[in-house]
Protein backbone atom coordinates (compact mmCIF):
# COMPACT_ATOMS: atom_id res chain seq x y z
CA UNK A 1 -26.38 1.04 -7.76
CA UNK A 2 -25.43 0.35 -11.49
CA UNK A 3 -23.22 3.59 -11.11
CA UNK A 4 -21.80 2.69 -7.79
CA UNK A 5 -20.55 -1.43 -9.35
CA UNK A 6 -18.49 0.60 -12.65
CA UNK A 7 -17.03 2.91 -10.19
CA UNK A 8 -16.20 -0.16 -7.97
CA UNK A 9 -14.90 -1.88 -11.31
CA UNK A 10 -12.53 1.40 -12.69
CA UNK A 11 -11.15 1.67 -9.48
CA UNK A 12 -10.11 -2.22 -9.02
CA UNK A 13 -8.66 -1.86 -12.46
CA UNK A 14 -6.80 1.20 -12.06
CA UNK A 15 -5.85 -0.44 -8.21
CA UNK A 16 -4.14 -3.20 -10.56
CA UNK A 17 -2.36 -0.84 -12.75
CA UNK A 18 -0.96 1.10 -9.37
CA UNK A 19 -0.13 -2.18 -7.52
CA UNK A 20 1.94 -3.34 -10.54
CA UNK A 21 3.95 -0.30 -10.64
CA UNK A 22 4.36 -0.21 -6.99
CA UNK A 23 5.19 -4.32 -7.11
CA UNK A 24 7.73 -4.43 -9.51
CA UNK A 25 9.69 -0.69 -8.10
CA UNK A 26 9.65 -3.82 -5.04
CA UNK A 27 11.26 -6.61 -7.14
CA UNK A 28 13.55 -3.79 -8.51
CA UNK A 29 14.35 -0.82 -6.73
CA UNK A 30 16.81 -2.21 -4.54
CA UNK A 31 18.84 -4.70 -6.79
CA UNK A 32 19.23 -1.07 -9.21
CA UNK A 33 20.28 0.89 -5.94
CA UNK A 34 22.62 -1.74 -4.53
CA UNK A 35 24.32 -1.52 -8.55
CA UNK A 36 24.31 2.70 -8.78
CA UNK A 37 25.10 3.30 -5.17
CA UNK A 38 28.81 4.32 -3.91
CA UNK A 39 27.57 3.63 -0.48
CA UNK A 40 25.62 0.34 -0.43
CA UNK A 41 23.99 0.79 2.97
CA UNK A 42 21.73 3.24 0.66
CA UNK A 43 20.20 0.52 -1.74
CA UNK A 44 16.74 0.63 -0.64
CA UNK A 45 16.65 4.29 -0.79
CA UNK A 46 14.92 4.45 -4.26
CA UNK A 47 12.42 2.21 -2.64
CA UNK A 48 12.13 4.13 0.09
CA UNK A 49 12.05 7.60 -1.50
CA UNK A 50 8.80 5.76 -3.52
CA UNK A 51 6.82 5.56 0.47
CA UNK A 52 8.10 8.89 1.56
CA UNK A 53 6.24 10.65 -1.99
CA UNK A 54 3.06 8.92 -0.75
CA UNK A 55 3.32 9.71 3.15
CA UNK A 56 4.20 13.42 1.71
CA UNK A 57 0.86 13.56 -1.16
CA UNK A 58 -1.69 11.85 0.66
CA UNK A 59 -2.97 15.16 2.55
CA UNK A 60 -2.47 17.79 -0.35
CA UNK A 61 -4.00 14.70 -2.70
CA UNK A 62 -7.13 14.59 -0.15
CA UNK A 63 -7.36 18.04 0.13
CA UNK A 64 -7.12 18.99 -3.78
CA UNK A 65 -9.91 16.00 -4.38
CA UNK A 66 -11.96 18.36 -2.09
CA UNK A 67 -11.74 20.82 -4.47
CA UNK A 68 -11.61 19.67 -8.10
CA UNK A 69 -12.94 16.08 -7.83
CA UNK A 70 -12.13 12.41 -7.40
CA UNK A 71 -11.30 12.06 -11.20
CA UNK A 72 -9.37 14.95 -11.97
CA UNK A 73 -7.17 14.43 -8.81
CA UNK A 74 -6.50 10.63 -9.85
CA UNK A 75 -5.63 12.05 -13.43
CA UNK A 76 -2.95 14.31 -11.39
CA UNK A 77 -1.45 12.17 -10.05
CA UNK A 78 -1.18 9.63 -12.96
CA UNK A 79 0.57 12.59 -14.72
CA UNK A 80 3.08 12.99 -12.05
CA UNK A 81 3.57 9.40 -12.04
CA UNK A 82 4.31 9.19 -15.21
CA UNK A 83 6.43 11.92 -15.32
CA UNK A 84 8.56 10.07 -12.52
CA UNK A 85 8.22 6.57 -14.44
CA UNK A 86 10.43 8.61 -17.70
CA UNK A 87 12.77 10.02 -14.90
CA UNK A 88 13.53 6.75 -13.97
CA UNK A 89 14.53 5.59 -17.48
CA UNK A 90 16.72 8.42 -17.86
CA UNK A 91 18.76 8.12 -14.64
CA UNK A 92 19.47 4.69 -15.38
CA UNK A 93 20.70 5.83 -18.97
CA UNK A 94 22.74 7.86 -17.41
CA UNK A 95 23.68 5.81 -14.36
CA UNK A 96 22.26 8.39 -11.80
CA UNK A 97 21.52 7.14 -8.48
CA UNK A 98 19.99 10.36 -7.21
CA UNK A 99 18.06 10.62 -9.98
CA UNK A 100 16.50 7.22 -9.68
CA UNK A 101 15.63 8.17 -5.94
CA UNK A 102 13.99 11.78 -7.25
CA UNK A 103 11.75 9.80 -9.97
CA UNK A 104 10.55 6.84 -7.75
CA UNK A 105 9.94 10.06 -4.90
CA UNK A 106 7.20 11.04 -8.00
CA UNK A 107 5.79 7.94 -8.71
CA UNK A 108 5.49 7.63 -4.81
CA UNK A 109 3.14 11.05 -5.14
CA UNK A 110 1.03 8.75 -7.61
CA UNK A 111 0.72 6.46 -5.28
CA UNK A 112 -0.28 8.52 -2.58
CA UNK A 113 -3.67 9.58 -4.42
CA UNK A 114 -3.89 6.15 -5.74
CA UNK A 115 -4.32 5.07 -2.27
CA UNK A 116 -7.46 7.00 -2.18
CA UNK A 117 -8.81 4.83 -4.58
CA UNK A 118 -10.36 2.25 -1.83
CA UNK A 119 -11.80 5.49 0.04
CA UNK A 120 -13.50 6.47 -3.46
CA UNK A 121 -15.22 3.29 -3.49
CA UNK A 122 -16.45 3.74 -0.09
CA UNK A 123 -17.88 7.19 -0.59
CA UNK A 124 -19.97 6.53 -3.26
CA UNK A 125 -21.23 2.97 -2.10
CA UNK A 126 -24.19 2.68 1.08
CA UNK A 127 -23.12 2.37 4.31
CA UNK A 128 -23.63 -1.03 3.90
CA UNK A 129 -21.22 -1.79 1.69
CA UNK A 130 -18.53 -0.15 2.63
CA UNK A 131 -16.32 -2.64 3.86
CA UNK A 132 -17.05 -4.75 0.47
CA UNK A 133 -16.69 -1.90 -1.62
CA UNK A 134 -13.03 -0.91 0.02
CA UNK A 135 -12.28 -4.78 -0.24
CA UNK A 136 -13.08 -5.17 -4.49
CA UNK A 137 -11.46 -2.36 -5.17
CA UNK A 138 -8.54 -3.50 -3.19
CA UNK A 139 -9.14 -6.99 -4.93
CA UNK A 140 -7.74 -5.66 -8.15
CA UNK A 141 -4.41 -6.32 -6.77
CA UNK A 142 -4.86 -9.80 -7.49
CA UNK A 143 -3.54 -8.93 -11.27
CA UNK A 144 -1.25 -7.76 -10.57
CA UNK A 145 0.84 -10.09 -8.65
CA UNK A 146 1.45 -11.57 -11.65
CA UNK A 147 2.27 -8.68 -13.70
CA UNK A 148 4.57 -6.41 -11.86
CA UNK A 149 6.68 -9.44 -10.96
CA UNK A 150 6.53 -10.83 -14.30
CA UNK A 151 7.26 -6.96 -16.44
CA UNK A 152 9.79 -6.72 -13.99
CA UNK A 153 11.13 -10.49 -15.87
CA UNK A 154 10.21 -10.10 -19.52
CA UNK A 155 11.72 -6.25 -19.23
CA UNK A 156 14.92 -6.94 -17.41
CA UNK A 157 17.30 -7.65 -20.66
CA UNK A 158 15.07 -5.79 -23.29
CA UNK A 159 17.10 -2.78 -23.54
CA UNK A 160 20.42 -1.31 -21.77
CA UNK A 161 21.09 -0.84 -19.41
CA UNK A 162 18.83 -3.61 -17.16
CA UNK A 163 15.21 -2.78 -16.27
CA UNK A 164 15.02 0.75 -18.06
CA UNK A 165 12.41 -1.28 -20.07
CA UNK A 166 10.84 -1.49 -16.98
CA UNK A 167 10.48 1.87 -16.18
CA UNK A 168 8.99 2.28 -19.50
CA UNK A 169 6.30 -0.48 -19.01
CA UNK A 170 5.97 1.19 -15.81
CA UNK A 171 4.84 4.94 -18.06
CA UNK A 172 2.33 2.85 -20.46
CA UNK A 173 0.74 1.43 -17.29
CA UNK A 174 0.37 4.92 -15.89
CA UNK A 175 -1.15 6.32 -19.06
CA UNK A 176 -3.40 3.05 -19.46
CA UNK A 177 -4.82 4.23 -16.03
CA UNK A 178 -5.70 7.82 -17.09
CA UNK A 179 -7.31 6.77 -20.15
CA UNK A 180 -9.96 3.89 -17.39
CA UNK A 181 -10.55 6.90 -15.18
CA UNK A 182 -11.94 9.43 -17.64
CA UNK A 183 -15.08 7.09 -17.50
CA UNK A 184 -15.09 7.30 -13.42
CA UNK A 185 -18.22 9.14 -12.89
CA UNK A 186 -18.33 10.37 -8.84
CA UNK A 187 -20.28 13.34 -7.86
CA UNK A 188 -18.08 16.68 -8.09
CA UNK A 189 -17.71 18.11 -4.56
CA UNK A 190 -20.58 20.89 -4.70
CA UNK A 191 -22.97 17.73 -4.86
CA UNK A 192 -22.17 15.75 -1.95
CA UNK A 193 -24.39 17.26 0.44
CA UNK A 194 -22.64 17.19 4.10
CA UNK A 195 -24.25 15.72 6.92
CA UNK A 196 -23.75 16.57 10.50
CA UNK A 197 -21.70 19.54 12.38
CA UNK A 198 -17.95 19.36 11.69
CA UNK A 199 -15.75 18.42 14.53
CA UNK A 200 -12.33 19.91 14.96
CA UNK A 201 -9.61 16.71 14.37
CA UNK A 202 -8.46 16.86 17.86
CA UNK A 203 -12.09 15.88 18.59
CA UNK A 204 -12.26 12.96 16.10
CA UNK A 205 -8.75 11.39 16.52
CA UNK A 206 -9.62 10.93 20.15
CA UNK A 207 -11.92 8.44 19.28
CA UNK A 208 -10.97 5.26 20.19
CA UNK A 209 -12.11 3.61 17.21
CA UNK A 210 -10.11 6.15 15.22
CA UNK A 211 -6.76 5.13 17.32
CA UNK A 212 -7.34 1.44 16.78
CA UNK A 213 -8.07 1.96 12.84
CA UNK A 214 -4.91 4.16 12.23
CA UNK A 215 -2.91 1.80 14.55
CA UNK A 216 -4.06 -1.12 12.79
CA UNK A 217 -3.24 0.43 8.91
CA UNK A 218 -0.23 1.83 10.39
CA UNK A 219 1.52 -1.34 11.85
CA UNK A 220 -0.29 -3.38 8.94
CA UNK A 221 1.63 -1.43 6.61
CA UNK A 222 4.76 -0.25 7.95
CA UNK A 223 5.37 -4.19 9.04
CA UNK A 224 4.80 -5.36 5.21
CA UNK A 225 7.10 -2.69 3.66
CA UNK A 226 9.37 -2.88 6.65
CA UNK A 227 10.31 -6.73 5.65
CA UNK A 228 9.10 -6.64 2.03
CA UNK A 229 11.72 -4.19 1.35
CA UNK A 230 14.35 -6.14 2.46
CA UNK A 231 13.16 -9.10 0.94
CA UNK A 232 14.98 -9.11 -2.54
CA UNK A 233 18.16 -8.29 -1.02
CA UNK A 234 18.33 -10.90 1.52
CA UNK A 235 16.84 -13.55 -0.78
CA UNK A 236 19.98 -12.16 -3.63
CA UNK A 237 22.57 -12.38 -0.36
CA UNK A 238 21.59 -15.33 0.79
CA UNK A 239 22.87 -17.30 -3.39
CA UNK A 240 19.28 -17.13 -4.72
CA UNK A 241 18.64 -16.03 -7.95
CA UNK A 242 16.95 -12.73 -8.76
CA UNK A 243 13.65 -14.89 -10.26
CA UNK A 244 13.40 -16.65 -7.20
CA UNK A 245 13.07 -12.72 -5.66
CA UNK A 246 10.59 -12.28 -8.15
CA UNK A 247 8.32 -14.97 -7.66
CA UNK A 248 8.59 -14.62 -4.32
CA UNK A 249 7.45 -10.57 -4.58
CA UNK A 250 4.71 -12.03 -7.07
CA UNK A 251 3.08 -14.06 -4.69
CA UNK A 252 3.59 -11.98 -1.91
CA UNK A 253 1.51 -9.47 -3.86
CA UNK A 254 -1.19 -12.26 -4.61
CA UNK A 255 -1.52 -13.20 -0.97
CA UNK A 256 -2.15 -9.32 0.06
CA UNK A 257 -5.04 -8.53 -2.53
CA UNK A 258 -6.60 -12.69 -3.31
CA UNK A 259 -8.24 -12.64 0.30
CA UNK A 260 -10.01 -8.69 -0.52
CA UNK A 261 -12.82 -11.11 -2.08
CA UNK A 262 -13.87 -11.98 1.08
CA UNK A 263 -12.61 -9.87 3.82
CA UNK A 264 -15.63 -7.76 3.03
CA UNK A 265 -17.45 -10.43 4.18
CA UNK A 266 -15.59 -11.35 6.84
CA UNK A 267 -15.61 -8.07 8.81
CA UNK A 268 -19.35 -8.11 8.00
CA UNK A 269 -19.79 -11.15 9.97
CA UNK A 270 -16.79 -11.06 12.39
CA UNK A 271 -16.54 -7.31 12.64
CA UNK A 272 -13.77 -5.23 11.87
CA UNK A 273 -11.89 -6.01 15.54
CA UNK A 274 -11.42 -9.67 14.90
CA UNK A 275 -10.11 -9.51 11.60
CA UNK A 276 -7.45 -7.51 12.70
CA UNK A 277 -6.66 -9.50 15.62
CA UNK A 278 -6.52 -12.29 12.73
CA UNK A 279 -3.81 -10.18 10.92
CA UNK A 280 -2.03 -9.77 13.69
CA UNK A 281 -1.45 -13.42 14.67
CA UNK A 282 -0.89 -13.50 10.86
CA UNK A 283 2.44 -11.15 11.08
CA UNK A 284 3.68 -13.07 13.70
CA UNK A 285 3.59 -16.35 11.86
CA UNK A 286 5.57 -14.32 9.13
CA UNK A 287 8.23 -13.37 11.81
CA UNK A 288 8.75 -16.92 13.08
CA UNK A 289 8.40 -18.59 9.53
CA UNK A 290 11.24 -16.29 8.14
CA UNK A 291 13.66 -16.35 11.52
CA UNK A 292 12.92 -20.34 10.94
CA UNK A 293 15.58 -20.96 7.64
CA UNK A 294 16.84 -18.64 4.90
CA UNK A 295 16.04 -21.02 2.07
CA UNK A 296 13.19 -20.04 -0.79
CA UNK A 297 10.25 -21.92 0.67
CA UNK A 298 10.50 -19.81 4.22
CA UNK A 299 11.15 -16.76 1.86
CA UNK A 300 7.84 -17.70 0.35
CA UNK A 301 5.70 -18.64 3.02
CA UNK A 302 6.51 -15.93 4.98
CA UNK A 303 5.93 -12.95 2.65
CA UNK A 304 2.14 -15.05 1.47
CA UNK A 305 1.59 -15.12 5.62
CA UNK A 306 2.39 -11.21 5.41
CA UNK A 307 0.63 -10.68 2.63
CA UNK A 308 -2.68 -11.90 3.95
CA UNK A 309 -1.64 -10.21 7.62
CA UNK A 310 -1.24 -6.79 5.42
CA UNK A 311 -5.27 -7.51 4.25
CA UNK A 312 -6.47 -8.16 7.37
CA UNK A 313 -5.05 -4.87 9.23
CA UNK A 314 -4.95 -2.72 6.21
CA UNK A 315 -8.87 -3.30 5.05
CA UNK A 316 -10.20 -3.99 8.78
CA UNK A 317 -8.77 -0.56 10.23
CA UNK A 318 -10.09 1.51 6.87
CA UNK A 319 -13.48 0.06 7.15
CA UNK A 320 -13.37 1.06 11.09
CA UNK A 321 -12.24 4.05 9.87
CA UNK A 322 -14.76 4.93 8.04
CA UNK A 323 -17.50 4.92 11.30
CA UNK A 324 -15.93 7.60 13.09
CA UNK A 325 -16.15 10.93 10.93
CA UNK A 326 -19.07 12.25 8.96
CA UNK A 327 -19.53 13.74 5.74
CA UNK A 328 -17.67 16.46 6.00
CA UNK A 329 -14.91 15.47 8.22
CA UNK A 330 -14.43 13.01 5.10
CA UNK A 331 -11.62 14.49 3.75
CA UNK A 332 -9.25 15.72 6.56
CA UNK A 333 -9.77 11.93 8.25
CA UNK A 334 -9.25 9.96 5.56
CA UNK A 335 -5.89 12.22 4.66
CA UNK A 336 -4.78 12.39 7.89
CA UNK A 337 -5.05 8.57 8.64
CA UNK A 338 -3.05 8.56 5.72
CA UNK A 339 -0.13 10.61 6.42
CA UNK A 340 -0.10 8.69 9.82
CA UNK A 341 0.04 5.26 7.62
CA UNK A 342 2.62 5.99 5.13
CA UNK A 343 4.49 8.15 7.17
CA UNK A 344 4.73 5.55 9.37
CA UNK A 345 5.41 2.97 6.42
CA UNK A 346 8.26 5.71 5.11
CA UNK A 347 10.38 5.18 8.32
CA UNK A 348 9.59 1.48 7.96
CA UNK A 349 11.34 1.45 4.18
CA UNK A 350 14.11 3.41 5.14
CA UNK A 351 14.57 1.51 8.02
CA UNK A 352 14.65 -1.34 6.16
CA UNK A 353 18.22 -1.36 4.20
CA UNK A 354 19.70 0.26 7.31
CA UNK A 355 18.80 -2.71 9.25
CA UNK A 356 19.43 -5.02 6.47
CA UNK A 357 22.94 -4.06 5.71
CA UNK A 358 24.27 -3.27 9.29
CA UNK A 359 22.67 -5.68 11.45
CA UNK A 360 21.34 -8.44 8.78
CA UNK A 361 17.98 -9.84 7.88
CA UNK A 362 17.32 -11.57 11.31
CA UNK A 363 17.12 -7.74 13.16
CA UNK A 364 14.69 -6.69 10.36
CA UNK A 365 12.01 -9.15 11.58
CA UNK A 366 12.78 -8.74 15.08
CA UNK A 367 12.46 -4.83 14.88
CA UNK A 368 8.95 -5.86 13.36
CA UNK A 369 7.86 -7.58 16.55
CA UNK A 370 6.99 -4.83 18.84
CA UNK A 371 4.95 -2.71 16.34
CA UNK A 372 2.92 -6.21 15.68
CA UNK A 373 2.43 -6.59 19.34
CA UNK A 374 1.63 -3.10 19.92
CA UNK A 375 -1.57 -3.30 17.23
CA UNK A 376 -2.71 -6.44 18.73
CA UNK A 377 -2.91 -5.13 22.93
CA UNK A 378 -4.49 -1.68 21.33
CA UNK A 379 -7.35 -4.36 19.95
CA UNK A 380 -7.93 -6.02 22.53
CA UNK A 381 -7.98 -3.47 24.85
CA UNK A 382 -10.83 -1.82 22.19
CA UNK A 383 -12.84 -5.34 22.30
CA UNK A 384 -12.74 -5.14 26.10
CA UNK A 385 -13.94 -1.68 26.74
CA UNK A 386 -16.52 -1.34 24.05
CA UNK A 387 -18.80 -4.60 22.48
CA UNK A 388 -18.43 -4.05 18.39
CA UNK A 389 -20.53 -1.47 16.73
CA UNK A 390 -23.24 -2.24 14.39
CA UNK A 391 -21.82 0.66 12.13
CA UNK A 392 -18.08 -0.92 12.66
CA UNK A 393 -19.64 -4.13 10.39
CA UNK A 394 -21.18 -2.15 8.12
C-alpha cells in the first residue's frame, strides 16, 4: 500500500510537469504559428503536430513499457521531449516554422507515454482503487493550470525572439520529471504474473463496455482540443489581449484536473456510465455558453464547463476501460484505446485552425455537436441494455 500512495504521488507530480508543457504549447503554439506562417490557415499546425506525436507513440510507448518497464519508458520519452523542447528554441531563433512543427511533433511523443501515466497508477493499485488511483494521478494537473499559463507570461519577453524562454522552461520541466521518476518503483514486466487466457483484440474491442469507454475518451478529448485549440486565436481575433488567452487557458486547465479529487469517488458511487452522461451534458453547456457572446467571461465559462466535461468522459471511460481486459491483454488495450483517443483528438487539432480560419469560431463549436451527441446515445443505449457492473465502480 505504502508503495502503491508514492507511485500514486510521482506520477501526479510528473502528470503536473507534462500538463504544464502541454498547457502552455496551448497558450502558445498558435499565436507563434499565426507569426512564422506564410499561409495563416496553418497556425495551429505546431499545435496540432504536438496531438499527432502522441496519437503516433502511444502504441510503440505501450508496447516498449512491455518490455523494459514503466520507468525506463517514461525516462524515454522525457528524453525525446526534451530533445523537442531545444528544437523548439532553435526554430524560433531562426524563425523556422517547420521546425517549430517537427519539435512540438517530439514533445507530442512525450506526451504520448506520459499519458500512460494514469494507467501506471491503475496497474499497480487494487481493483478497488482504480478509478481513484487514475483520478490523483490525473489530479496533479491542478498545478499546473497555474504554471503553464503563467511560464508561458513571465517567459514571453525574457529573451528574443518571444517565448523561446518558454521553450526553455519547457526543457528544465522535462528534465525535472526524469530526475521524480528514477524513484518510481513498479514491478519490471517478468514480475507481473498474468492472469487469465489472452483474447485476440477483435474479441475484446467487441465488448460493449470497451466501445462506450473508447467512445467516451475519444469524444471527451477530441471535443476539448477541438475548441481549446482554437481558443487563443479567436479570443486574440476577437481585440482581447493575449493575457486574457492566458488566463483563460489557465483556468481551463484548472477546471479539467480540480474535479480528479473526487471523480474517483463519484464513479464509485454513481458508476462510471453516469459520470459520463454528466460530461456530456457538460460539453453541451460549453457549446451554447460560447455560441452565446464572444466577450472574455463566455470565453471563460465555457472552456471551465469543458474542462470539467473533459474529466468526466476522459476519467469515466478509462476507469470502464479498465474492466474489460485482463492482465495480459493490459498492454495492447490500454495502447490501442489510445491510438483511437488521440488519433481521434489529432484530426480534432488539425481540424481546428481549418475551421477557425475558413469558416470562423461559431463552425468550430457546431462541428463539436455531433461527436458530443454521438457519446451521449452510445451511453445510454449501454445503461439500457446492461444494469452497471460491480467491477465498472470499482
Amino acid at each position: 500500500m505504502q508503495n502503491t500512495i508514492r507511485n500514486i504521488l510521482i506520477l501526479a507530480t510528473c502528470q503536473a510537469f507534462h500538463t504544464s508543457v502541454t498547457s502552455m504549447g496551448v497558450a502558445i503554439g498558435g499565436l507563434i504559428g499565426y507569426e512564422l506562417a506564410s499561409d495563416k490557415s496553418l497556425a495551429t499546425l505546431p499545435v496540432s503536430m504536438a496531438v499527432v506525436g502522441v496519437a503516433i507513440s502511444t502504441i510503440p510507448s505501450s508496447m516498449l513499457m512491455k518490455r523494459i518497464g514503466r520507468r525506463h519508458g517514461f525516462i524515454i520519452g522525457c528524453l525525446v521531449g526534451l530533445l523537442g523542447a531545444l528544437a523548439c528554441a532553435y526554430s524560433l531563433m531562426i524563425s523556422s516554422f517547420w521546425g517549430l512543427a517537427l519539435g512540438t511533433l517530439l514533445v507530442g511523443l512525450f506526451s504520448g507515454a506520459a499519458q500512460l501515466y494514469r494507467f501506471a497508477a491503475a496497474d499497480t493499485a487494487h481493483e478497488s482503487m482504480r478509478g481513484k488511483a487514475i483520478s490523483w494521478v490525473l489530479a496533479g494537473g491542478v498545478v499546473a493550470g497555474f504554471i503553464g499559463p503563467q511560464i508561458a507570461k513571465w517567459t514571453r519577453d525574457l529573451m528574443n525572439p518571444y517565448f523561446i524562454a518558454s521553450y526553455y522552461a519547457t526543457a528544465c520541466l522535462m528534465v525535472l520529471s526524469i530526475l521524480f521518476l528514477l524513484f518510481l518503483r513498479i514491478p519490471p514486466p517478468s514480475e507481473d504474473h498474468s492472469q487469465g487466457e489472452e483474447r485476440p483484440l477483435a474479441v475484446i474491442i467487441r465488448q460493449p463496455d470497451f466501445m462506450v469507454a473508447a467512445l467516451s475518451a475519444m469524444v471527451g478529448y477530441a471535443v476539448m482540443v477541438l475548441i481549446m485549440t482554437g481558443t487563443p486565436l479567436a479570443m486574440v481575433a476577437n481585440n482581447l489581449h493575449f493575457n486574457d488567452a492566458a488566463f483563460v487557458i489557465q483556468w481551463h486547465v484548472v477546471a479539467m484536473y480540480l474535479p480528479s479529487f473526487f471523480t474517483g469517488n463519484l464513479i464509485t458511487r454513481f458508476g462510471a456510465r453516469t459520470i459520463i452522461l454528466m460530461g456530456v451534458l457538460l460539453n453541451l453547456g460549453t457549446i451554447i455558453t460560447a455560441l452565446s457572446g464572444i466577450n472574455l467571461f463566455n470565453f471563460w465559462l465555457a472552456l471551465v464547463l469543458l474542462g470539467v466535461g473533459w474529466n468526466f468522459m476522459f476519467i469515466g471511460g478509462s476507469t470502464m476501460l479498465t474492466s474489460t481486459y485482463n492482465t495480459c491483454e493490459r498492454p495492447k488495450t490500454q495502447a490501442l484505446n489510445d491510438f483511437i483517443v488521440f488519433g481521434s483528438v489529432a484530426l480534432a487539432s488539425l481540424s481546428s485552425g481549418q475551421l477557425l480560419h475558413y469558416l470562423g469560431w461559431n463552425m468550430v463549436l457546431i462541428s463539436a455537436l455531433p461527436l458530443v451527441l454521438l457519446a451521449g446515445i452510445a451511453t445510454v443505449w449501454r445503461g439500457f441494455k446492461e444494469r452497471p457492473l460491480v467491477t465498472e465502480k470499482a
